[in-house]
C-alpha atoms as a PDB file:
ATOM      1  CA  UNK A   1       0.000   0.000   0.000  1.00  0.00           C
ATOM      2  CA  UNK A   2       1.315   3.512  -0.827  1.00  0.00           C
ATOM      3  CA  UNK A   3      -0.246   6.728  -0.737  1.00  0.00           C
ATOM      4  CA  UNK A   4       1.277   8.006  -4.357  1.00  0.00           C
ATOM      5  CA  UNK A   5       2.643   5.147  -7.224  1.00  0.00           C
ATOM      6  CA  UNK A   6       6.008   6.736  -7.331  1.00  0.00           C
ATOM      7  CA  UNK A   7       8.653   6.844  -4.587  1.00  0.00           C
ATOM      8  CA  UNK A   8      12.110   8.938  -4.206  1.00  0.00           C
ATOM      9  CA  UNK A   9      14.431   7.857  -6.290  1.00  0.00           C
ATOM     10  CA  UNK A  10      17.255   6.341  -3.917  1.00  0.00           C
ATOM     11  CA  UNK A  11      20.031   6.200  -6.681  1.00  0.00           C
ATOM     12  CA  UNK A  12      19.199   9.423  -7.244  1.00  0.00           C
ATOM     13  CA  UNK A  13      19.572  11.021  -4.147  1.00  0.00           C
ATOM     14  CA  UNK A  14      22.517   9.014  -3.277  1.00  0.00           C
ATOM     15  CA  UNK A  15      24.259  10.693  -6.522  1.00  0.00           C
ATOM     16  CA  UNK A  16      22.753  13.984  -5.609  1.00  0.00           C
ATOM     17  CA  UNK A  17      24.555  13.621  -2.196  1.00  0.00           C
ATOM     18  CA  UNK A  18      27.630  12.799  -3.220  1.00  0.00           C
ATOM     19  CA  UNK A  19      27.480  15.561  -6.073  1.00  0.00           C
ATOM     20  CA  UNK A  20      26.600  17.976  -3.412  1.00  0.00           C
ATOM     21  CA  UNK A  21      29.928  16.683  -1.198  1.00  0.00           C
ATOM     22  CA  UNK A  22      31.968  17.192  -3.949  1.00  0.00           C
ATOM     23  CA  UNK A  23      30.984  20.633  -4.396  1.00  0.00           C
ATOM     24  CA  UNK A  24      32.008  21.222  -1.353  1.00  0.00           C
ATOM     25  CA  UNK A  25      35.165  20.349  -0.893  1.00  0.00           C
ATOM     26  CA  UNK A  26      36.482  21.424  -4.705  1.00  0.00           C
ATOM     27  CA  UNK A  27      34.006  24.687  -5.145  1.00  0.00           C
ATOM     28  CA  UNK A  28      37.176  27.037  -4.194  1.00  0.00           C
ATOM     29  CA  UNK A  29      38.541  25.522  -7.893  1.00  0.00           C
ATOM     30  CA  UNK A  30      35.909  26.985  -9.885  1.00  0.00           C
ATOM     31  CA  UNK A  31      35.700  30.445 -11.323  1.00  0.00           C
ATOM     32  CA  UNK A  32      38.072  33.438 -11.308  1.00  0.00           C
ATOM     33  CA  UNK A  33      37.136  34.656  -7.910  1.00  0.00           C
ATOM     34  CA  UNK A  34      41.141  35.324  -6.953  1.00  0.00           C
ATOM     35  CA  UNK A  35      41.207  33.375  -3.419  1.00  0.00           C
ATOM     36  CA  UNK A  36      43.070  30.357  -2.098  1.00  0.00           C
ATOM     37  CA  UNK A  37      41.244  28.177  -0.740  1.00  0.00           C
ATOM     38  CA  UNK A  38      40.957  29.186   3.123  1.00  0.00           C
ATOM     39  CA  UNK A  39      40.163  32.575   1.937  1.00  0.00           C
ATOM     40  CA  UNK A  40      37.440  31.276  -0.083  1.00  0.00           C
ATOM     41  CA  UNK A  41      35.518  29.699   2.264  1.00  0.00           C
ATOM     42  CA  UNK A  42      36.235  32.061   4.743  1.00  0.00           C
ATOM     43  CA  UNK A  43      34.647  35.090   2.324  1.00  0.00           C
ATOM     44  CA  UNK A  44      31.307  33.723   2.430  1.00  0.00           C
ATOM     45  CA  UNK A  45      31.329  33.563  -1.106  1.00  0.00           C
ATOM     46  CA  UNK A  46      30.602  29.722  -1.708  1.00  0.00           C
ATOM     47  CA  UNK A  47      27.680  30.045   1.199  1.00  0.00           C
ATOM     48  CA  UNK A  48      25.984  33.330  -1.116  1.00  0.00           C
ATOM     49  CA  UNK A  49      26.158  31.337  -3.983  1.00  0.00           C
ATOM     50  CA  UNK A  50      24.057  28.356  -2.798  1.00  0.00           C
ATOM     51  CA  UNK A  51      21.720  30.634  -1.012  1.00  0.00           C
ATOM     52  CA  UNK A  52      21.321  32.832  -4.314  1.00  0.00           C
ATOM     53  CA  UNK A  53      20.802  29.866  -6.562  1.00  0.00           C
ATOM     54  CA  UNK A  54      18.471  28.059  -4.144  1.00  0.00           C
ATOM     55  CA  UNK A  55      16.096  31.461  -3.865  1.00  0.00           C
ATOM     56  CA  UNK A  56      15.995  31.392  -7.542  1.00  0.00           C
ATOM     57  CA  UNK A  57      14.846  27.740  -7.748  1.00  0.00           C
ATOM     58  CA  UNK A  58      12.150  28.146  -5.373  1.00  0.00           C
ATOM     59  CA  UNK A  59      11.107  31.873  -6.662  1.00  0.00           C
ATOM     60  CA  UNK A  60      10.604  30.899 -10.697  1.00  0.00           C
ATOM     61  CA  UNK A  61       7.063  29.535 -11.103  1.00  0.00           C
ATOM     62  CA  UNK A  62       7.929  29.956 -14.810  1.00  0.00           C
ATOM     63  CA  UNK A  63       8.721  26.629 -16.118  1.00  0.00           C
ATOM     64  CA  UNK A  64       5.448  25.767 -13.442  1.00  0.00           C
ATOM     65  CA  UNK A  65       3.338  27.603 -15.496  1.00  0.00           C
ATOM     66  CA  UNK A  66       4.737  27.219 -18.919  1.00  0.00           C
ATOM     67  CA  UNK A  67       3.412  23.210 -17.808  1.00  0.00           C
ATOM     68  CA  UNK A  68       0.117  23.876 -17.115  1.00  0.00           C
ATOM     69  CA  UNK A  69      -0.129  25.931 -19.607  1.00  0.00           C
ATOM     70  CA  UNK A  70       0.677  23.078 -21.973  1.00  0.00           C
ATOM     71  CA  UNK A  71      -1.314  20.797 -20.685  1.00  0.00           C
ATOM     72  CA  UNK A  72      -4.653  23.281 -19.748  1.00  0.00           C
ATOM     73  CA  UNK A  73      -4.161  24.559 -23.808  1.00  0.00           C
ATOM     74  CA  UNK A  74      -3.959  20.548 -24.890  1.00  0.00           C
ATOM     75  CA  UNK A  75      -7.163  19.926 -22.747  1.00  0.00           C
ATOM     76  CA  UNK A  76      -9.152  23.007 -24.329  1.00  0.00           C
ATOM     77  CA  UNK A  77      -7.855  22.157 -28.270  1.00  0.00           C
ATOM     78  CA  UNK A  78      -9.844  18.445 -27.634  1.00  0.00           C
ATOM     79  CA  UNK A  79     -12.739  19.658 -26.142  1.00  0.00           C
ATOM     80  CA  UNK A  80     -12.576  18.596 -22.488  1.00  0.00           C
ATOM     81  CA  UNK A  81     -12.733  22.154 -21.498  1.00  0.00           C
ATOM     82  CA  UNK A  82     -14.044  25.650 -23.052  1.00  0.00           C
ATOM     83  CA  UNK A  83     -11.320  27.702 -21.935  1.00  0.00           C
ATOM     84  CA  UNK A  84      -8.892  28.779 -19.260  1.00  0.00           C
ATOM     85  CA  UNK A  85      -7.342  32.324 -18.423  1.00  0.00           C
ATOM     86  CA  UNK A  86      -4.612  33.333 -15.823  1.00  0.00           C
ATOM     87  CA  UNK A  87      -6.324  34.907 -12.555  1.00  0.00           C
ATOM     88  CA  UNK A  88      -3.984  37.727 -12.097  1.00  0.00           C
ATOM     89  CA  UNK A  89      -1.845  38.461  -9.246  1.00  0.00           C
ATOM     90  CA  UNK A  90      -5.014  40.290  -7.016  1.00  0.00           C
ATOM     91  CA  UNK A  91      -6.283  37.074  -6.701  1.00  0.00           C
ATOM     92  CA  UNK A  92      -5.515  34.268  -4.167  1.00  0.00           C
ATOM     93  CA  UNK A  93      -5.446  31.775  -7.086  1.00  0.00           C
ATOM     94  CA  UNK A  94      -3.848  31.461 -10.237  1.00  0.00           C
ATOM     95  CA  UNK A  95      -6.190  29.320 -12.958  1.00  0.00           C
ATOM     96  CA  UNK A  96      -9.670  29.924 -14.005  1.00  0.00           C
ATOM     97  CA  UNK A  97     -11.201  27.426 -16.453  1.00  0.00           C
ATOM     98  CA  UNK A  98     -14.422  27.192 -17.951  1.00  0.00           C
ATOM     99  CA  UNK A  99     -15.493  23.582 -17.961  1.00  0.00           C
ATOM    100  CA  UNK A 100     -17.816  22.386 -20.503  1.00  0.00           C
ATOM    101  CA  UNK A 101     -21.126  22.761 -18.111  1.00  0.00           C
ATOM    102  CA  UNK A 102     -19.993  26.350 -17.888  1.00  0.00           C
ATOM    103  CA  UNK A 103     -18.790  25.855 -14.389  1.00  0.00           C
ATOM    104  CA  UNK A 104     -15.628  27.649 -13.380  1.00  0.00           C
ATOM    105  CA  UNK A 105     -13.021  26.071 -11.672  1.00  0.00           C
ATOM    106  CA  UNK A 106     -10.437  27.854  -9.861  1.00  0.00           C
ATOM    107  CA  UNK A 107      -6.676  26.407  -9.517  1.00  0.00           C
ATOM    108  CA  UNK A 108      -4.382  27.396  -7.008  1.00  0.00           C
ATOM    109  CA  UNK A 109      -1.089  25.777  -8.220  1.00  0.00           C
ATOM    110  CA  UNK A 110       1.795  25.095  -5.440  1.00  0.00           C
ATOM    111  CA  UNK A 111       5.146  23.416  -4.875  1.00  0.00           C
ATOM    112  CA  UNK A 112       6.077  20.138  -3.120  1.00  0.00           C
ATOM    113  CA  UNK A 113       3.430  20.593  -0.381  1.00  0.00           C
ATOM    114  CA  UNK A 114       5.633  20.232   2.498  1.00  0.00           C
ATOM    115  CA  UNK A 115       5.939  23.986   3.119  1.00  0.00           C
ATOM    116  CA  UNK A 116       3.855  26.290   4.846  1.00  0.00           C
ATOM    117  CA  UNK A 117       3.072  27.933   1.355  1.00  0.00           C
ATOM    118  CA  UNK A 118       0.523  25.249   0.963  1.00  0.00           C
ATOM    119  CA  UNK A 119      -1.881  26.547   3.613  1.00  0.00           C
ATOM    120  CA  UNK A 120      -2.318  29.900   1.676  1.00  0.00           C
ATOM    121  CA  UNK A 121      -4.922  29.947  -0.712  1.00  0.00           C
ATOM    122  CA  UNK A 122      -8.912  31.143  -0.902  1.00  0.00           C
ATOM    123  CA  UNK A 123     -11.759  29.563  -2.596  1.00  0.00           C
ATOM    124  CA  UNK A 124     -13.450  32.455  -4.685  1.00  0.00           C
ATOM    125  CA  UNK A 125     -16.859  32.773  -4.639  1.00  0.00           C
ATOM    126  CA  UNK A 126     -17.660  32.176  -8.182  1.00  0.00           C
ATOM    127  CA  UNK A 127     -15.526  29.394  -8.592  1.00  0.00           C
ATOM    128  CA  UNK A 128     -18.085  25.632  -8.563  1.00  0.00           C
ATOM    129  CA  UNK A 129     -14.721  23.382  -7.893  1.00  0.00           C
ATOM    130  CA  UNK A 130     -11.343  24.587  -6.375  1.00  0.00           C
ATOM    131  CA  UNK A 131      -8.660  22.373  -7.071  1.00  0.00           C
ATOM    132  CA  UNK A 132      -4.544  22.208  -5.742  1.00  0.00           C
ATOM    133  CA  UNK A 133      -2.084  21.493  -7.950  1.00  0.00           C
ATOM    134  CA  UNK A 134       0.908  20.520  -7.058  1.00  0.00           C
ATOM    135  CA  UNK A 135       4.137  20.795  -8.805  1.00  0.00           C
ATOM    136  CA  UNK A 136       6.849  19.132  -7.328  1.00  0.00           C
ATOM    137  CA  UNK A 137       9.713  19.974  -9.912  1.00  0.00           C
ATOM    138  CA  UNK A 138      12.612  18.374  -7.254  1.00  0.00           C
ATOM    139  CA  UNK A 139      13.654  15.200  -8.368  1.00  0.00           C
ATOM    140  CA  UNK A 140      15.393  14.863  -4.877  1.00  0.00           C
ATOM    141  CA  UNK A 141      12.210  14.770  -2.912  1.00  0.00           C
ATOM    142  CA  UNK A 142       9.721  12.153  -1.276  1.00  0.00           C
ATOM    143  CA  UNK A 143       6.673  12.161  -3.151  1.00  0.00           C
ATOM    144  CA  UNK A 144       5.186  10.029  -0.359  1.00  0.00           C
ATOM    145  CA  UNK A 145       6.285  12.662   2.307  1.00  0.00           C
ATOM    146  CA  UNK A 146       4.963  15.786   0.048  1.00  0.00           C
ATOM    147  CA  UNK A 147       1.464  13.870   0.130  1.00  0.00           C
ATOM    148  CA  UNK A 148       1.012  13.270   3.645  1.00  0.00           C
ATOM    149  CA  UNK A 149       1.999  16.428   4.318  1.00  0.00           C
ATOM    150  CA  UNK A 150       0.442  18.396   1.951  1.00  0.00           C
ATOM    151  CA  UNK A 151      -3.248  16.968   2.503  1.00  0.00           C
ATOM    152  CA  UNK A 152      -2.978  15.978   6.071  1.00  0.00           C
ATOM    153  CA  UNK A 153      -0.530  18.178   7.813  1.00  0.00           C
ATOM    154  CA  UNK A 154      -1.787  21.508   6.154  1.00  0.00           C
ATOM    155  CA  UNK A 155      -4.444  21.094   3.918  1.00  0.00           C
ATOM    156  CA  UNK A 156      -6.836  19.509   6.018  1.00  0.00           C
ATOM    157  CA  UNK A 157      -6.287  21.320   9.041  1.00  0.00           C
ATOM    158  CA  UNK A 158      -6.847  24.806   7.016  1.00  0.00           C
ATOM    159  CA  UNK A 159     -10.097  23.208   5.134  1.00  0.00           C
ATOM    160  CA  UNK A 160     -11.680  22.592   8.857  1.00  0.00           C
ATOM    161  CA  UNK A 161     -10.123  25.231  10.737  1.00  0.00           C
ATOM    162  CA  UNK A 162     -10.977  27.938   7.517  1.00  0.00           C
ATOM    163  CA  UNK A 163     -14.069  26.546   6.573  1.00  0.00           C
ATOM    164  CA  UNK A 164     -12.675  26.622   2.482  1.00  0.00           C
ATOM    165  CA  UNK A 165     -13.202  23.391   0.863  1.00  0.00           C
ATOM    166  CA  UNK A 166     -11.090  22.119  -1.836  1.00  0.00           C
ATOM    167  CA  UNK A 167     -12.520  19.377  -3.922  1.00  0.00           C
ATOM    168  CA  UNK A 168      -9.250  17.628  -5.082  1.00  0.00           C
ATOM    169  CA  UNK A 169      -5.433  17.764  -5.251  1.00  0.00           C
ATOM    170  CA  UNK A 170      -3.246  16.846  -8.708  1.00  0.00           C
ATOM    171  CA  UNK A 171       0.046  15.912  -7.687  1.00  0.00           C
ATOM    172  CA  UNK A 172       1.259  16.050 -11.577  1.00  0.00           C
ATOM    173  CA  UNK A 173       4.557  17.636 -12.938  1.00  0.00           C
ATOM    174  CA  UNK A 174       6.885  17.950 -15.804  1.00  0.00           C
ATOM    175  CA  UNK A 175       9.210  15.453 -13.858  1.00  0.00           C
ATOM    176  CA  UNK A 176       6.845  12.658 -13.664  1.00  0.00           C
ATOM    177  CA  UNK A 177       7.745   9.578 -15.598  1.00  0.00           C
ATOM    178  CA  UNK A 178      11.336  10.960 -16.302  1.00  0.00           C
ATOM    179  CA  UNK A 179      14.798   9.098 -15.128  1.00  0.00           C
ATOM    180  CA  UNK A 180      14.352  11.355 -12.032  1.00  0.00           C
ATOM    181  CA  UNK A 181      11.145  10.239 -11.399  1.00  0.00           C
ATOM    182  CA  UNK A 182       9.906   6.884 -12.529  1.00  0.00           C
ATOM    183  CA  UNK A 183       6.243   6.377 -12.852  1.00  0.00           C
ATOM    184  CA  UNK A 184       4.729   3.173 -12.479  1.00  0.00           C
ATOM    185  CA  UNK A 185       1.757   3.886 -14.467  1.00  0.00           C
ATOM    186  CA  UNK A 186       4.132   3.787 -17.995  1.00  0.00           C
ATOM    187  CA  UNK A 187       7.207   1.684 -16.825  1.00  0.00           C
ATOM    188  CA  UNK A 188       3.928  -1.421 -17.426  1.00  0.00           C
ATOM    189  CA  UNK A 189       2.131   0.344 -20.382  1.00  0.00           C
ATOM    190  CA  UNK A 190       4.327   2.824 -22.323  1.00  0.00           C
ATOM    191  CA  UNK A 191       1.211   3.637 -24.240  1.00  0.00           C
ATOM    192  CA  UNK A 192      -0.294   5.422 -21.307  1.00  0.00           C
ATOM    193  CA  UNK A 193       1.867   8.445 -21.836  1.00  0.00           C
ATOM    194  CA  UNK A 194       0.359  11.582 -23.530  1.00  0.00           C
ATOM    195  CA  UNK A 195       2.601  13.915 -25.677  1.00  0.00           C
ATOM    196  CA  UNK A 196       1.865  17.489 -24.702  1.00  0.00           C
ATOM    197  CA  UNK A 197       4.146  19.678 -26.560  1.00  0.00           C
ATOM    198  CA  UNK A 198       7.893  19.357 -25.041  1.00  0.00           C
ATOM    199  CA  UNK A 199       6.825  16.658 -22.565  1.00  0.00           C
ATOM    200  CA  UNK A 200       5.786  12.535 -22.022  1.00  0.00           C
ATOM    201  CA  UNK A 201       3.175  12.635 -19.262  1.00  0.00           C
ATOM    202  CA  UNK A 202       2.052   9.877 -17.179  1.00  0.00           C
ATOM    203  CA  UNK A 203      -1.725   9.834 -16.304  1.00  0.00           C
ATOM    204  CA  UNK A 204      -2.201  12.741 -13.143  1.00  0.00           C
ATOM    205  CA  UNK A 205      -2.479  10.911  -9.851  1.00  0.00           C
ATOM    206  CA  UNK A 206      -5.525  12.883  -8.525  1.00  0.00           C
ATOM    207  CA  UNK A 207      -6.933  13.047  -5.062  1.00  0.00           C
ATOM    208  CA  UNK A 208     -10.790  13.257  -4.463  1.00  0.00           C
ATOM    209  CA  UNK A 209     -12.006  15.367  -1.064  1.00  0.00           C
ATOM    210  CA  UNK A 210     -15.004  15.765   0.277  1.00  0.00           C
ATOM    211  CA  UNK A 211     -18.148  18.269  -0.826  1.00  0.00           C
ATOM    212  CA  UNK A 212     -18.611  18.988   2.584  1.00  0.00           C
ATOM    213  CA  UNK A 213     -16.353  21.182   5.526  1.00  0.00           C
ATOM    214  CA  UNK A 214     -16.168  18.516   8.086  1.00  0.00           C
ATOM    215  CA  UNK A 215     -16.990  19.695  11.617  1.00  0.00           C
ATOM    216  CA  UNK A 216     -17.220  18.060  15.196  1.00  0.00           C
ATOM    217  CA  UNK A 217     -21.355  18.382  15.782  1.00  0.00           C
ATOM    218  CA  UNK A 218     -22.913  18.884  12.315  1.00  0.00           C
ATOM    219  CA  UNK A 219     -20.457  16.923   9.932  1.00  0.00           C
ATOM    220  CA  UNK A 220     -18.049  14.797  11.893  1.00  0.00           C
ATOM    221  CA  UNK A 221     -17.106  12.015   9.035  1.00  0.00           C
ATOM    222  CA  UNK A 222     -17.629  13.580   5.360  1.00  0.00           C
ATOM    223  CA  UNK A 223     -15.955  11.078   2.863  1.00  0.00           C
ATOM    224  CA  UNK A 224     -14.697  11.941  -0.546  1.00  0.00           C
ATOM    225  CA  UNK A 225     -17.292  12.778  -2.867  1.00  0.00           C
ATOM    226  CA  UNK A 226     -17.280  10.851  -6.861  1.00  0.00           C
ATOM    227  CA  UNK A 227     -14.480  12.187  -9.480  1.00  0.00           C
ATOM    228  CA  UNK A 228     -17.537  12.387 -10.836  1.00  0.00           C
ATOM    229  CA  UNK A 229     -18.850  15.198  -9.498  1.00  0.00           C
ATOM    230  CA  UNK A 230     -15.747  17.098  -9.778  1.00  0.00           C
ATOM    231  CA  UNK A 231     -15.991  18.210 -13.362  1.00  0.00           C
ATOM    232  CA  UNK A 232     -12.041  19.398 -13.930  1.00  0.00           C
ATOM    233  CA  UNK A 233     -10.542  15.922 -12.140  1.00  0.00           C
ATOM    234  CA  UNK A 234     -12.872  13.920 -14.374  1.00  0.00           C
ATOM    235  CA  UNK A 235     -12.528  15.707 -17.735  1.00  0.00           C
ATOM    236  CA  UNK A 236      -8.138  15.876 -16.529  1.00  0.00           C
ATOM    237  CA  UNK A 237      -8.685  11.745 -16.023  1.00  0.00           C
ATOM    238  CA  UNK A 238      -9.862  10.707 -18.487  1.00  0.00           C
ATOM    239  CA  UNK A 239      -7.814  13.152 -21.336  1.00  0.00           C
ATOM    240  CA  UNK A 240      -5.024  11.883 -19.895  1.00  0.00           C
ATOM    241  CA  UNK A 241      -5.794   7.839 -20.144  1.00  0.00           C
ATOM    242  CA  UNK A 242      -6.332   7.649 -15.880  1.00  0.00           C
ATOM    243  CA  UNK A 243      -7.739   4.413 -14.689  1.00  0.00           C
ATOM    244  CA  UNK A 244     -10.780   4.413 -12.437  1.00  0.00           C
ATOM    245  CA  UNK A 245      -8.719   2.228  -9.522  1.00  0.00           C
ATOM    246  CA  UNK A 246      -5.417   4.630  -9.976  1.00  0.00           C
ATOM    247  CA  UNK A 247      -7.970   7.599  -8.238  1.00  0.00           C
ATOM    248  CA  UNK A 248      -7.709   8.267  -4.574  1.00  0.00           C
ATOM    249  CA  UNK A 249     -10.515   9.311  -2.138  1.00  0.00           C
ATOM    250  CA  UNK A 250      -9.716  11.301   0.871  1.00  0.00           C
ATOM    251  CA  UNK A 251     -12.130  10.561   4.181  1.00  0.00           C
ATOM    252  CA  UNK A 252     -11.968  13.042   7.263  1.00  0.00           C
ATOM    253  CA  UNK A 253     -12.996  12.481  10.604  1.00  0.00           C
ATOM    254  CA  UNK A 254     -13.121  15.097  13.563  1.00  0.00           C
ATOM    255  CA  UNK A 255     -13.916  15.787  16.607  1.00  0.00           C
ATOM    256  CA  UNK A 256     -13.008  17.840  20.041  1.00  0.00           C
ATOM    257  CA  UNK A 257     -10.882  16.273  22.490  1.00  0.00           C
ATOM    258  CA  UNK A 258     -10.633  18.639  25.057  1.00  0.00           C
ATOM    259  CA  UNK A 259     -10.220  21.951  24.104  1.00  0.00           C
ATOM    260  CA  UNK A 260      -8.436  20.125  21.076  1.00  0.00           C
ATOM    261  CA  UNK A 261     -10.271  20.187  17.657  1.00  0.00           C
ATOM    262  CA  UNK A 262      -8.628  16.451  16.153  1.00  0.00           C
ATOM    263  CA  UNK A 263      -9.031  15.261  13.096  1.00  0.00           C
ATOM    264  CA  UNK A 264      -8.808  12.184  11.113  1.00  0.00           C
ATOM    265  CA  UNK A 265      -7.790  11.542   7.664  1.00  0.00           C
ATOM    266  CA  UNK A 266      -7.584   8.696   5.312  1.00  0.00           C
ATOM    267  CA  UNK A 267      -6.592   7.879   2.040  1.00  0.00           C
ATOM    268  CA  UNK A 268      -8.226   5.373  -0.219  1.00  0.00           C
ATOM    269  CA  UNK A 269      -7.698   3.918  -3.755  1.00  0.00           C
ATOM    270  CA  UNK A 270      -9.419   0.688  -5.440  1.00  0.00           C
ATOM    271  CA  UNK A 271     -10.919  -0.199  -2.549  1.00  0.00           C
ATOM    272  CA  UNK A 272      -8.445  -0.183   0.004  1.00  0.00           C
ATOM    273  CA  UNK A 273      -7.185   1.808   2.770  1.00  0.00           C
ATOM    274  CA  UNK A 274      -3.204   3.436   2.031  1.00  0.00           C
ATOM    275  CA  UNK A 275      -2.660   5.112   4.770  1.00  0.00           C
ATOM    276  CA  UNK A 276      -4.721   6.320   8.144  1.00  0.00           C
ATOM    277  CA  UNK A 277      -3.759   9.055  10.551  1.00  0.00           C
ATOM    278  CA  UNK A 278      -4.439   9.113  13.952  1.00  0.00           C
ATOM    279  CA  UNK A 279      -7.237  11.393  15.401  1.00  0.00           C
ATOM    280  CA  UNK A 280      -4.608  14.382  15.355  1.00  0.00           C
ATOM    281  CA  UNK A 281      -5.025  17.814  16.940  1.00  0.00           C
ATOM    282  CA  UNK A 282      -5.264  20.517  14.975  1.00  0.00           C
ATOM    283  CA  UNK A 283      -1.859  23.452  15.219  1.00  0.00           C
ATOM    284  CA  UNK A 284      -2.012  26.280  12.866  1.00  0.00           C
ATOM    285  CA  UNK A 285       0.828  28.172  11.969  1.00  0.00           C
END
């Protein structure tokens, strides 16, 4: 049991690792900075570096967003949406897409989900569905982690604590089914990956919530409504060749303990349970 197909990719990160050591211990070689070697490290210059190039990793959403584009344009051109438009930056979303009922629904696209970044976002009023996309372009990181985290951790402790529901999460990205990630889905049926423009995409693993804000007296145990009734995650499956037992219903289950609000959540897919939290108190950042 496993709450996402893929896993980190061990080799990977063990090569990553001992990249990273090397570039360590031979960095002061590199460049025409004019310092031996105790001077460079000494300077600070190696540290500013790392910092500068890691701030510019995380800050670019570019190559984010030239991927959904891609895929939201190859959805509209075969008529499993109407259209799509970027929400602008005075909005606490970014995607707004017509579905074919003439339903909006708004997309709030984020990282790995392990950081508190994933607990901002608002539902807007005029949006039927609001979906969380994430896109996890590190090829060093836990998928399995990122999930858990995301949608138990943070997501469902803002959805009950914030009263704003979100009817699914798309943990889909440009690295999925690459060498750095491996998918599952295509390493058994190659013929399951979609072209869409520059990239070879795996079916989306998608993540159904409930249609409901769960709360201790009036709604302790909503469970994940259909894909069905989420317009976008059905029209997304099946463009992209998903299988009906690949999709994965999310369960919550709260109550007080205390002066504790606690909540339950649980993950299901084809019929079985993949993981179960404990009933887990609520802390907001």
């Amino acid at each position: 049991m496993s709450i996402i197909p893929c896993e980190k990719n061990e080799a990977l990160i063990r090569k990553i690792e001992a990249f990273a050591e090397t570039l360590k211990v031979e960095a002061h070689k590199l460049g025409s900075h004019g310092l031996d070697e105790q001077e460079f490290y000494n300077s600070g210059l190696f540290r500013g570096a790392i910092e500068r190039i890691r701030g510019q990793f995380s800050a670019t959403m570019g190559a984010k967003r030239d991927f959904v584009k891609h895929v939201l344009n190859f959805m509209e051109d075969r008529k499993f949406i109407k259209s799509w438009e970027i929400a602008g930056d005075a909005n606490r979303y970014d995607y707004a897409v017509e579905l074919n009922s003439g339903n909006i629904a708004a997309i709030e696209l984020k990282g790995c989900l392990d950081g508190n970044n994933t607990n901002i976002f608002e539902r807007p009023a005029q949006a039927k569905e609001f979906i969380i996309w994430s896109v996890c372009t590190n090829p060093g990181a836990d998928p399995r982690h990122n999930v858990w985290s995301g949608i138990h951790t943070r997501l469902s402790a803002e959805i009950i604590s914030r009263a704003q529901q979100v009817d699914g999460v798309i943990i889909w990205d440009m690295v999925c089914g690459t060498i750095g990630r491996p998918c599952p889905k295509i390493s058994i049926d190659k013929s399951r990956a979609t072209e869409v423009g520059p990239f070879l995409l795996p079916p989306p693993c998608i993540y159904v919530l409930p249609s409901t804000i769960a709360h201790p007296r009036t709604n302790p145990t909503p469970t994940a409504q259909s894909i069905n009734s989420v317009e976008f995650l059905q029209a997304l499956h099946t463009c992209f060749k998903g299988l009906d037992e690949e999709i994965n219903f999310v369960d919550f289950e709260v109550s007080y303990r205390g002066t504790d609000t606690v909540r339950k959540t649980r993950i299901r897919r084809s019929g079985t349970v993949q993981r179960e939290s404990e009933l887990t108190a609520i802390r907001r950042s």
